[in-house]
Protein backbone atom coordinates (compact mmCIF):
# COMPACT_ATOMS: atom_id res chain seq x y z
CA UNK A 1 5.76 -35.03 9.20
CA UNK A 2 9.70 -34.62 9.54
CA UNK A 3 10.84 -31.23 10.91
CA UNK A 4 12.62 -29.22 7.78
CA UNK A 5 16.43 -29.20 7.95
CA UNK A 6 18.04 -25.66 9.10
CA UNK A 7 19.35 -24.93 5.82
CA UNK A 8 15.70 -25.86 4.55
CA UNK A 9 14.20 -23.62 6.30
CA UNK A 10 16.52 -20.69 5.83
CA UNK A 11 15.88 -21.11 2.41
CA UNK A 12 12.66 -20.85 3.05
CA UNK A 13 12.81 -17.79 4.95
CA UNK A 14 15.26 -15.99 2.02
CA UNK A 15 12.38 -16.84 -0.40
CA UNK A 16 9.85 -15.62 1.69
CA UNK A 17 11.98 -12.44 2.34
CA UNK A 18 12.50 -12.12 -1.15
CA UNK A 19 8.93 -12.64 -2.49
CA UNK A 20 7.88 -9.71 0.08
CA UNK A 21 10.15 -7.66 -0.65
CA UNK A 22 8.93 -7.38 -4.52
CA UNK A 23 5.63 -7.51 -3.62
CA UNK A 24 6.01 -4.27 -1.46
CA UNK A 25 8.03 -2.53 -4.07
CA UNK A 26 5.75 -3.54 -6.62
CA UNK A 27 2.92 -2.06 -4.53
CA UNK A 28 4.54 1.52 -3.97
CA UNK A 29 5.21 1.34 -7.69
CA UNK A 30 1.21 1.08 -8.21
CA UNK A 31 0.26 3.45 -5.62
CA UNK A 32 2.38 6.29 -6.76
CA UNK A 33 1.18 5.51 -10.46
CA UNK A 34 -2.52 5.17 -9.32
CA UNK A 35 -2.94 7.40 -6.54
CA UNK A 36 0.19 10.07 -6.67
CA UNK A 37 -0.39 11.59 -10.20
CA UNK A 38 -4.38 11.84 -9.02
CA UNK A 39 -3.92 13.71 -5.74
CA UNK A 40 -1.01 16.03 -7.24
CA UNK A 41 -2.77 16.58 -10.68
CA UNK A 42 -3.18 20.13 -10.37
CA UNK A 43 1.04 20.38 -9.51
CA UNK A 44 1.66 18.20 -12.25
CA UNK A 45 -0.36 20.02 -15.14
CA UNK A 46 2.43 21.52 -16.63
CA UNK A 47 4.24 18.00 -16.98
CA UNK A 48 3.44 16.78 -20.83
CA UNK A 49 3.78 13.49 -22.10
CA UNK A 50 3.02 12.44 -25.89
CA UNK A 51 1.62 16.03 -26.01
CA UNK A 52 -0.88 15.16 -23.15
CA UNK A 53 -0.89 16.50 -19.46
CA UNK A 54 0.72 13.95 -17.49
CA UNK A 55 -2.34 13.64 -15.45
CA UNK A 56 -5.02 13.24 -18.11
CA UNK A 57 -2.58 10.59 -19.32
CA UNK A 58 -2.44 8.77 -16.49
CA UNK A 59 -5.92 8.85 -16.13
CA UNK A 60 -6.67 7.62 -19.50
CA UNK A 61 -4.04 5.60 -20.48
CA UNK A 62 -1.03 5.18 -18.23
CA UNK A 63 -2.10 4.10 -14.88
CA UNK A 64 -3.37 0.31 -17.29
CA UNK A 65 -0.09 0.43 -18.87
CA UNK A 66 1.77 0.71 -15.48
CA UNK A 67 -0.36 -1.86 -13.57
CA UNK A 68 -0.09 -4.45 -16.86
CA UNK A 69 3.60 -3.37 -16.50
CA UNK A 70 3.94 -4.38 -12.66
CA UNK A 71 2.03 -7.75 -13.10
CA UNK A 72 4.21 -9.01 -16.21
CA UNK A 73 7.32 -7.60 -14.25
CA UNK A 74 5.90 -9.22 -11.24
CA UNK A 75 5.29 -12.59 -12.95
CA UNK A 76 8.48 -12.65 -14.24
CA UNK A 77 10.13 -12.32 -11.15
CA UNK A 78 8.40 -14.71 -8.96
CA UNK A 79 8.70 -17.45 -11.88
CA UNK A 80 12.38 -16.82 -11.59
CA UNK A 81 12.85 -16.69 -7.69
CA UNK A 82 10.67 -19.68 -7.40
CA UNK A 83 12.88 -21.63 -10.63
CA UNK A 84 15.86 -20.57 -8.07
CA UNK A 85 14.44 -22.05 -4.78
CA UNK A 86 13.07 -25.35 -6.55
CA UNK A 87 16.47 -26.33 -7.91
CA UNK A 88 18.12 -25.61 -4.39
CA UNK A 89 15.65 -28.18 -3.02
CA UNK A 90 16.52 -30.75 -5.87
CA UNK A 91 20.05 -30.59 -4.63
């Protein structure tokens, strides 16, 4: 198998850079949503949203909505930095 060119490969690399880096965004997006508004519920009682304490809404509701939020965003994303990288190699 033939060694990739240079510029191959630091394309490569960029996409592979890039792909972590929204992956590891993404993931500090989910733990604050899923973990943050748990562990501070008690601070964050007085917060209201839809007429519901932030934290019961999280709990119930929110916390889906975010992670269904994150996986289309995350979808999205990767479809277009992977469209991107694919029609480099073409060329």
């Amino acid at each position: 198998m033939d060694k990739p060119s240079a510029e191959l490969q630091q394309r490569r690399d960029a996409h592979w850079h890039k792909t972590r880096r929204l992956t590891a965004i993404l993931l500090v997006i989910w733990l604050l949503t899923g973990f943050l508004t748990v562990f501070f519920a008690r601070e964050l009682l007085h917060l209201h949203l839809f007429g519901w304490p932030l934290p019961f809404y999280m709990a119930a509701q929110g916390a889906s909505l975010a992670y269904l939020a994150i996986i289309a965003f995350y979808a999205w994303r990767m479809r277009r930095y992977d469209r991107d990288y694919h029609a480099g190699e073409q060329a």
